[in-house]
N, C-alpha and C. Protein backbone atom coordinates (compact mmCIF):
# COMPACT_ATOMS: atom_id res chain seq x y z
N UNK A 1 50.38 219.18 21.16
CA UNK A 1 49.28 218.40 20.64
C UNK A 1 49.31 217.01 21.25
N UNK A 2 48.30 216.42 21.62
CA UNK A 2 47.99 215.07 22.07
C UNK A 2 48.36 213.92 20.93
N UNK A 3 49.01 213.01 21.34
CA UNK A 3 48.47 211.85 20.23
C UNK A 3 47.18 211.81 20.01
N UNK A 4 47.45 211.13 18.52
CA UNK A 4 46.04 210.78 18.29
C UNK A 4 46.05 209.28 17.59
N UNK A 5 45.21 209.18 17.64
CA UNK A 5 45.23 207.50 16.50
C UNK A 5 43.68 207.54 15.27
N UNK A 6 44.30 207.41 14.35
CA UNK A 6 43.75 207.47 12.78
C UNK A 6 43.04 206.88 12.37
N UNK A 7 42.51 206.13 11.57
CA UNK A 7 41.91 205.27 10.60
C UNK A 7 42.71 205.42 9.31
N UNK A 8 43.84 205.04 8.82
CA UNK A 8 44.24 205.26 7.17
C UNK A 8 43.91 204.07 5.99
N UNK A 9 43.06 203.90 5.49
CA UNK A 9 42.64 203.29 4.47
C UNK A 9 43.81 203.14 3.27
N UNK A 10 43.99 202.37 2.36
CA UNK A 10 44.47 201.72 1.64
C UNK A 10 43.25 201.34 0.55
N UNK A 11 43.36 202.26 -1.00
CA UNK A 11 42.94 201.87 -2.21
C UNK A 11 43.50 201.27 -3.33
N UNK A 12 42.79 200.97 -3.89
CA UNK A 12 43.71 200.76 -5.27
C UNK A 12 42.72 201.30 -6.13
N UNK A 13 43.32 202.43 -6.54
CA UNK A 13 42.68 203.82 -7.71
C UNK A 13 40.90 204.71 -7.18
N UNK A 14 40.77 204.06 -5.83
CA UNK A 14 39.55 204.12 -6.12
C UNK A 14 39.41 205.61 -4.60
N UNK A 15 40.85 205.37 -4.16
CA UNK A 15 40.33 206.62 -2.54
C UNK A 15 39.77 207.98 -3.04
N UNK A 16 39.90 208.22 -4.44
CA UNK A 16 39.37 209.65 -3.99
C UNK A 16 37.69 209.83 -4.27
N UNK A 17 36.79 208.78 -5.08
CA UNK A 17 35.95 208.23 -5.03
C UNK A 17 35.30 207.98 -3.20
N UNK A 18 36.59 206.86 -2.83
CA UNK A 18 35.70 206.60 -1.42
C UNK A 18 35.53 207.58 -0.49
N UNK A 19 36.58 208.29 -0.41
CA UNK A 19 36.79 209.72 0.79
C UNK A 19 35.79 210.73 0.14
N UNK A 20 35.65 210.66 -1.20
CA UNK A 20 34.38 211.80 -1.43
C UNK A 20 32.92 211.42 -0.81
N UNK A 21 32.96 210.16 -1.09
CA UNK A 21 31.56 209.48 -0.43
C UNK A 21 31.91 209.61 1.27
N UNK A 22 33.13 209.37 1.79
CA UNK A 22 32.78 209.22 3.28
C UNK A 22 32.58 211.13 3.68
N UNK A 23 32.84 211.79 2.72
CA UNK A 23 32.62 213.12 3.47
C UNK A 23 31.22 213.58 2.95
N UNK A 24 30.19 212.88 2.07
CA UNK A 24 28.87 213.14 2.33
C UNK A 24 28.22 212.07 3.29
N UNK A 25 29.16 210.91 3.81
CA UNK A 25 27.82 210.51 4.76
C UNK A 25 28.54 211.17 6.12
N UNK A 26 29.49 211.60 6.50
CA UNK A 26 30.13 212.24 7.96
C UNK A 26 30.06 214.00 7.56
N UNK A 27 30.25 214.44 6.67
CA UNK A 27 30.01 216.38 6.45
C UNK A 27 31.93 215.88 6.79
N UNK A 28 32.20 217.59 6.20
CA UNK A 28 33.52 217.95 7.12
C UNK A 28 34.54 218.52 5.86
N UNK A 29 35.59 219.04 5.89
CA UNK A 29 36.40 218.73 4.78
C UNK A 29 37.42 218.11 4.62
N UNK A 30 37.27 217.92 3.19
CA UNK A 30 37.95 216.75 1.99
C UNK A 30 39.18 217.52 1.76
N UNK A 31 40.65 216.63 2.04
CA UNK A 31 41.66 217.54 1.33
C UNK A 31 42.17 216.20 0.37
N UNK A 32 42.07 216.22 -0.79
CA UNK A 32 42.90 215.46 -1.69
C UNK A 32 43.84 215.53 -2.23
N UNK A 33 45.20 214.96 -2.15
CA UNK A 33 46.67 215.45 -2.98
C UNK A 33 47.11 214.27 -3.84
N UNK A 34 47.52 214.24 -4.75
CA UNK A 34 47.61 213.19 -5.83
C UNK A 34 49.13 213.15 -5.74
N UNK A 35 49.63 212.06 -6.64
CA UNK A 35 50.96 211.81 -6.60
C UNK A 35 51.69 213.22 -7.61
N UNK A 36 50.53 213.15 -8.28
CA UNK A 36 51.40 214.25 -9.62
C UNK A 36 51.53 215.64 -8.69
N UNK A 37 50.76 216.13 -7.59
CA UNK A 37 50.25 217.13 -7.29
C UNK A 37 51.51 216.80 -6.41
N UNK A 38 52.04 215.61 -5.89
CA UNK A 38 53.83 215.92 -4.94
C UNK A 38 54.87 215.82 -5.67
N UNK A 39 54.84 215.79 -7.18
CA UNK A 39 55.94 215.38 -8.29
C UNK A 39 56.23 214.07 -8.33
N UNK A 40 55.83 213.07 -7.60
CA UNK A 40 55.99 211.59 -7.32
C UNK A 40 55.57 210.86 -8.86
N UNK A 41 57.07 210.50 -9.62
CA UNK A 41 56.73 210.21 -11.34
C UNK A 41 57.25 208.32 -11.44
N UNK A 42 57.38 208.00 -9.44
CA UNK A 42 57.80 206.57 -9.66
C UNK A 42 56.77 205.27 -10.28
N UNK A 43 55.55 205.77 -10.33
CA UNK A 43 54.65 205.13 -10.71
C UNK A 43 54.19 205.39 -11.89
N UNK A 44 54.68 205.21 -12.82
CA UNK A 44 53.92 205.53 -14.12
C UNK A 44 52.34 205.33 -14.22
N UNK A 45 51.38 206.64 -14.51
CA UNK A 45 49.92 205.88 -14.73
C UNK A 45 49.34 206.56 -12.95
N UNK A 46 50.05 206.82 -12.37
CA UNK A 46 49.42 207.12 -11.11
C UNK A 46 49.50 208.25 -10.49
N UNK A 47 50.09 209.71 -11.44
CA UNK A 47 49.98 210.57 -11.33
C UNK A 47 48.50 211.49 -10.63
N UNK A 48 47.31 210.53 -11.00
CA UNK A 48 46.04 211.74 -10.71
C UNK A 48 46.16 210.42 -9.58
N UNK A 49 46.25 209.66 -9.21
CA UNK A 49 45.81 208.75 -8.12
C UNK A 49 45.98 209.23 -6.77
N UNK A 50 45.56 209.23 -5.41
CA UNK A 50 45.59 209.72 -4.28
C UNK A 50 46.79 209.44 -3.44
N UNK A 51 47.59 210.14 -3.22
CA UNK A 51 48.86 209.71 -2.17
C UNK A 51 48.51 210.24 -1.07
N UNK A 52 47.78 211.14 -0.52
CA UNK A 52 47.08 211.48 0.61
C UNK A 52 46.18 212.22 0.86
N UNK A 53 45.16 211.57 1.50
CA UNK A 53 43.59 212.60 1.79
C UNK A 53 43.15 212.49 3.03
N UNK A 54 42.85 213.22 3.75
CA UNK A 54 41.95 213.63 4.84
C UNK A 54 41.11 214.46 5.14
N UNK A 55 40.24 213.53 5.79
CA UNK A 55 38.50 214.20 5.82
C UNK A 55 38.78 214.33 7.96
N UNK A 56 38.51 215.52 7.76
CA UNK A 56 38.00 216.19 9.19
C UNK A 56 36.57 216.35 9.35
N UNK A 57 35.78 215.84 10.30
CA UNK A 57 34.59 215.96 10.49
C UNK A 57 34.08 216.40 11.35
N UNK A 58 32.52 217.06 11.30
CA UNK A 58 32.40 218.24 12.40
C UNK A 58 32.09 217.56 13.81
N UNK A 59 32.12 215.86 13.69
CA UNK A 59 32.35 215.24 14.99
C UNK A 59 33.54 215.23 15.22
N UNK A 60 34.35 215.39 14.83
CA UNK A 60 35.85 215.38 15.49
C UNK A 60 36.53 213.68 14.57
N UNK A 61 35.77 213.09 13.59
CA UNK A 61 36.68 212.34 13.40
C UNK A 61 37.35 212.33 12.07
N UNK A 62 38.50 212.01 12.22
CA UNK A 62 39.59 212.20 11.32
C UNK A 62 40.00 210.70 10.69
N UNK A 63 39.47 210.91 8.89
CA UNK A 63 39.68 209.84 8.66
C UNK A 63 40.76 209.64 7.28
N UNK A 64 42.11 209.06 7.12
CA UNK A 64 42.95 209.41 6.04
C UNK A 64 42.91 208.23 5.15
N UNK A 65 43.58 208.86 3.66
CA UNK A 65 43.68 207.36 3.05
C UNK A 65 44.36 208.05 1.52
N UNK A 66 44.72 206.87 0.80
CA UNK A 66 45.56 207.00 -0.19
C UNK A 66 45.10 205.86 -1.34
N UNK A 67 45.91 205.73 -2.18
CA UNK A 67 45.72 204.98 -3.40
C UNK A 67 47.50 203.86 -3.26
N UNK A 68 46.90 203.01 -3.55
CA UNK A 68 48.15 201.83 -3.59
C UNK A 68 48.33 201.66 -5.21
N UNK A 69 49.57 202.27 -5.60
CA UNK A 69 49.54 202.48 -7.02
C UNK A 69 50.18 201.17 -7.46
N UNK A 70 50.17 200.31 -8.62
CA UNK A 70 51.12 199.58 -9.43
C UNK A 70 52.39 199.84 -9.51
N UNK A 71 53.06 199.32 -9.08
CA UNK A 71 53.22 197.63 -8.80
C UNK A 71 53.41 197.08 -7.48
N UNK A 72 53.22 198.50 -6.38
CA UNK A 72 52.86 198.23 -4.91
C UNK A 72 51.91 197.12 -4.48
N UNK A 73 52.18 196.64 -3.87
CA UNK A 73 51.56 195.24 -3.55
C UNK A 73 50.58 195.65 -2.47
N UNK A 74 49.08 195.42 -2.73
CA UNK A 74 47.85 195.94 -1.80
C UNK A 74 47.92 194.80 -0.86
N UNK A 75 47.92 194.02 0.25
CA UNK A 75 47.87 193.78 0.95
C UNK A 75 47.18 193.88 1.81
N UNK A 76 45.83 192.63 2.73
CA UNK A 76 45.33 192.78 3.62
C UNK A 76 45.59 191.50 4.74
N UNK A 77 46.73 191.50 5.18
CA UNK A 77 47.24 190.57 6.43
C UNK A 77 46.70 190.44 7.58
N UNK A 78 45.79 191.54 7.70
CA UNK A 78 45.07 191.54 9.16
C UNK A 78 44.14 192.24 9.15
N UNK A 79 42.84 191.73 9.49
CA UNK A 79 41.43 192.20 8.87
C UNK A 79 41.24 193.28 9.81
N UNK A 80 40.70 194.81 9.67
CA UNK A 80 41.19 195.67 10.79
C UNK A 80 39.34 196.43 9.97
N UNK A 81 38.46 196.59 11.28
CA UNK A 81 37.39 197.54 10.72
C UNK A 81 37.37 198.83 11.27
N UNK A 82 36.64 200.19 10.97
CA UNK A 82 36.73 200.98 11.50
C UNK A 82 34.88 200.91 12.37
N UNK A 83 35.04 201.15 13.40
CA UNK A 83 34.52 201.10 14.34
C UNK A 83 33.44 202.49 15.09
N UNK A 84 32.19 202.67 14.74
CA UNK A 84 31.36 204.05 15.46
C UNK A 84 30.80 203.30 16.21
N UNK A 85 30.96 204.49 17.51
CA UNK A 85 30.24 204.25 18.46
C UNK A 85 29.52 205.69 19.44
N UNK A 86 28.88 205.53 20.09
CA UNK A 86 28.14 206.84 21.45
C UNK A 86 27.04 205.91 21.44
N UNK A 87 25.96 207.36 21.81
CA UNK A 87 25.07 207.29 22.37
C UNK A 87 23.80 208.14 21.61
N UNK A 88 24.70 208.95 20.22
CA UNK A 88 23.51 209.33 19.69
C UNK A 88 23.23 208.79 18.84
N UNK A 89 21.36 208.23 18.79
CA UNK A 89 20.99 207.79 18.24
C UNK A 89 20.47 208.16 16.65
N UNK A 90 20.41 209.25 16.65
CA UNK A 90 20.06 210.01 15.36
C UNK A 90 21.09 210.10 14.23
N UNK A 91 22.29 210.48 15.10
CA UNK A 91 23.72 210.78 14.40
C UNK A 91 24.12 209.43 14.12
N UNK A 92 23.64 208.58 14.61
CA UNK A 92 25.00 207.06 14.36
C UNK A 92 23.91 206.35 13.27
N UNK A 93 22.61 206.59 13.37
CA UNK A 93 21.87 206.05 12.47
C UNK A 93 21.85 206.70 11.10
N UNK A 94 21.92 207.83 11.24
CA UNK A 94 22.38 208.57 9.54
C UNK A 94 23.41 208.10 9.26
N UNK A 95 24.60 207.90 10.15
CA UNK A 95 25.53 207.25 9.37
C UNK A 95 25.35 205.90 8.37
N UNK A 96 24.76 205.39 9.49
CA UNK A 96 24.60 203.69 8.90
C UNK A 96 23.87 204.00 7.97
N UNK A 97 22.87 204.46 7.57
CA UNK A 97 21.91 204.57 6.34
C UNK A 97 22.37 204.99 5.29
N UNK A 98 23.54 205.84 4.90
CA UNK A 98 24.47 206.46 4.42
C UNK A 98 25.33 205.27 3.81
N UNK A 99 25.89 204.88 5.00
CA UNK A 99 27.10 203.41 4.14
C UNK A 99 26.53 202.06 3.92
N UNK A 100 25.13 202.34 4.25
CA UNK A 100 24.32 201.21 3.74
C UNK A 100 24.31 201.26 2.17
N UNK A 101 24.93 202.37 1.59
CA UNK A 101 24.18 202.72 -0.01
C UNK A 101 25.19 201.64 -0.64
N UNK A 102 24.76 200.99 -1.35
CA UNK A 102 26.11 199.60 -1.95
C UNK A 102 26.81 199.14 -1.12
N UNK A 103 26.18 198.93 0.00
CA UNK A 103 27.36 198.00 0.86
C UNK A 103 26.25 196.26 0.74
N UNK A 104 27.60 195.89 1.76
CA UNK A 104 26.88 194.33 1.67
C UNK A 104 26.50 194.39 3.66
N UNK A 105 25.62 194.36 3.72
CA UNK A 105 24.91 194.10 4.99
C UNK A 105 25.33 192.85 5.72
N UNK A 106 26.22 192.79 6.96
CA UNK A 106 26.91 191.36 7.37
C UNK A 106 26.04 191.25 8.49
N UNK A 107 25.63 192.66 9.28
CA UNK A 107 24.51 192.44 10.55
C UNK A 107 23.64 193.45 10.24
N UNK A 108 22.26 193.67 10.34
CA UNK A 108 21.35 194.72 10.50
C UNK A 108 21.48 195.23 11.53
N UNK A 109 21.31 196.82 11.22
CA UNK A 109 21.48 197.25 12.65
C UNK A 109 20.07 197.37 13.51
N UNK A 110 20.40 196.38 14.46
CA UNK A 110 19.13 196.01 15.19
C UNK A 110 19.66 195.63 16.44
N UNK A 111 19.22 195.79 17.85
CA UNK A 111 18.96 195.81 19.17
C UNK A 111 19.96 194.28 19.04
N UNK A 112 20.93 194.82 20.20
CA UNK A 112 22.25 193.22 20.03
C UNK A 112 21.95 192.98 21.50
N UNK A 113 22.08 191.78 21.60
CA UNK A 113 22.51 190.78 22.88
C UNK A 113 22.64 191.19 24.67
N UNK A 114 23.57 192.62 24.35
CA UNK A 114 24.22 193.03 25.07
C UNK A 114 23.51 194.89 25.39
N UNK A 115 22.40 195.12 24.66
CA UNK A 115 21.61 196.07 25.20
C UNK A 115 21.58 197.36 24.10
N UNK A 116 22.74 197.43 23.61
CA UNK A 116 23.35 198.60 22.78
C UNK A 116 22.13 197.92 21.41
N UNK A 117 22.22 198.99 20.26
CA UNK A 117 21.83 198.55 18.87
C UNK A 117 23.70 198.43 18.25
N UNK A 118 23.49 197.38 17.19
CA UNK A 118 24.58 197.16 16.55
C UNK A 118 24.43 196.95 14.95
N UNK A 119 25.33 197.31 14.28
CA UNK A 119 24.94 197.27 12.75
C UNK A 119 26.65 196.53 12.96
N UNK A 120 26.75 195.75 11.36
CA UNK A 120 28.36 195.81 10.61
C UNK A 120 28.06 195.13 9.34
N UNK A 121 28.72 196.15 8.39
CA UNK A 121 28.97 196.23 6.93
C UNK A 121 29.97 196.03 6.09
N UNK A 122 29.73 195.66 5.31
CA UNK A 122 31.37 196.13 3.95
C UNK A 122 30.67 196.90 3.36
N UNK A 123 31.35 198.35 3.22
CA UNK A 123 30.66 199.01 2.16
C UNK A 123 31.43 198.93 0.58
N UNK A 124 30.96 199.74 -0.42
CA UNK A 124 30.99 199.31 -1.64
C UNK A 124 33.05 199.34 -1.91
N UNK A 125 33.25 199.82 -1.01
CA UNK A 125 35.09 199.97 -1.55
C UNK A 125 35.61 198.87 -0.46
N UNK A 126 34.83 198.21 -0.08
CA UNK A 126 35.67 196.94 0.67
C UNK A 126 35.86 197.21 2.02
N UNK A 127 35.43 198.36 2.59
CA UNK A 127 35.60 199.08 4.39
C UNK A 127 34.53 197.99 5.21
N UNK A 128 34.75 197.91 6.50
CA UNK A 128 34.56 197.04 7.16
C UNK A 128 34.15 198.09 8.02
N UNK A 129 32.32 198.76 8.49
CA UNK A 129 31.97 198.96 10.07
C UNK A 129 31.38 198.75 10.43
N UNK A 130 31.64 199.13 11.36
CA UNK A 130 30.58 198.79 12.91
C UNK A 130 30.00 199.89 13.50
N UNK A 131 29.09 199.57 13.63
CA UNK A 131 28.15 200.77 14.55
C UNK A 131 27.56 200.18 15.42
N UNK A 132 27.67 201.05 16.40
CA UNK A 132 27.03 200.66 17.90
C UNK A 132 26.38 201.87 18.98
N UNK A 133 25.43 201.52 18.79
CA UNK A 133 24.61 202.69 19.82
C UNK A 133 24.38 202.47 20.91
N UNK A 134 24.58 203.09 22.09
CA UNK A 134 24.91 202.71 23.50
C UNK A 134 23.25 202.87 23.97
N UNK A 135 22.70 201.55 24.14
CA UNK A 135 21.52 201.80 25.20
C UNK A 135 20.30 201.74 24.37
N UNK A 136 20.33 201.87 22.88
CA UNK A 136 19.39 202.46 22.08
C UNK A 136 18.55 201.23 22.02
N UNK A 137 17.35 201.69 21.79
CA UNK A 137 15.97 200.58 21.95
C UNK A 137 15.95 199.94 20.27
């Protein structure tokens, strides 16, 4: 198998909520495993909470994430977004319309500088993207 490189998100109580939403705006399947579901009893209270999930999508992207239980310290030291990009215009725009639903709009996605269309968001669980369509009018 090739390397690969991930996207793993970091929640606090809320990943299996967000990964359910990111697998209706990308399709694909949802695998969710909770702490109780690995016997993991160091966290009192965080038994149903997410210790690992991944969404496979029928584009090929693979996106993981978990729950940061009490008294784990959530931490964001380095602002890191996840990033779409090509050339289809249909597919990258359903996306954006999708994580537009409760997000906070930082750019519209509208025709950038540099030729491409560009969107970037926070959506409602605090995710940071970008979309960029190569060429698109």
């Amino acid at each position: 198998m090739a390397s690969v490189l991930n996207p793993y998100i970091n929640f606090r109580g809320t990943a299996a909520e967000a990964m359910t939403f990111y697998q209706r705006v990308f399709g694909g399947e949802l695998v969710l495993t909770t702490f109780g579901d690995f016997g993991v009893t160091d966290y009192p209270g965080a038994e149903a909470q997410i210790m690992h999930s991944k969404l496979e999508t029928p584009s090929g992207f693979v996106l993981m994430a978990s729950d940061t239980p009490e008294p784990r310290e959530l931490t964001f030291g380095t602002n890191v977004s996840v990033s779409l990009g090509g050339d289809d215009t249909d597919e990258l725009t359903g996306y954006w319309e999708k994580l537009v639903e409760g997000a906070t709009v930082l750019a519209p996605l509208t025709k950038a500088p540099w030729g491409d269309s560009f969107g970037m968001l926070t959506d409602r669980f605090g995710v940071q993207w970008l979309v960029n369509i190569a060429g698109a009018a």
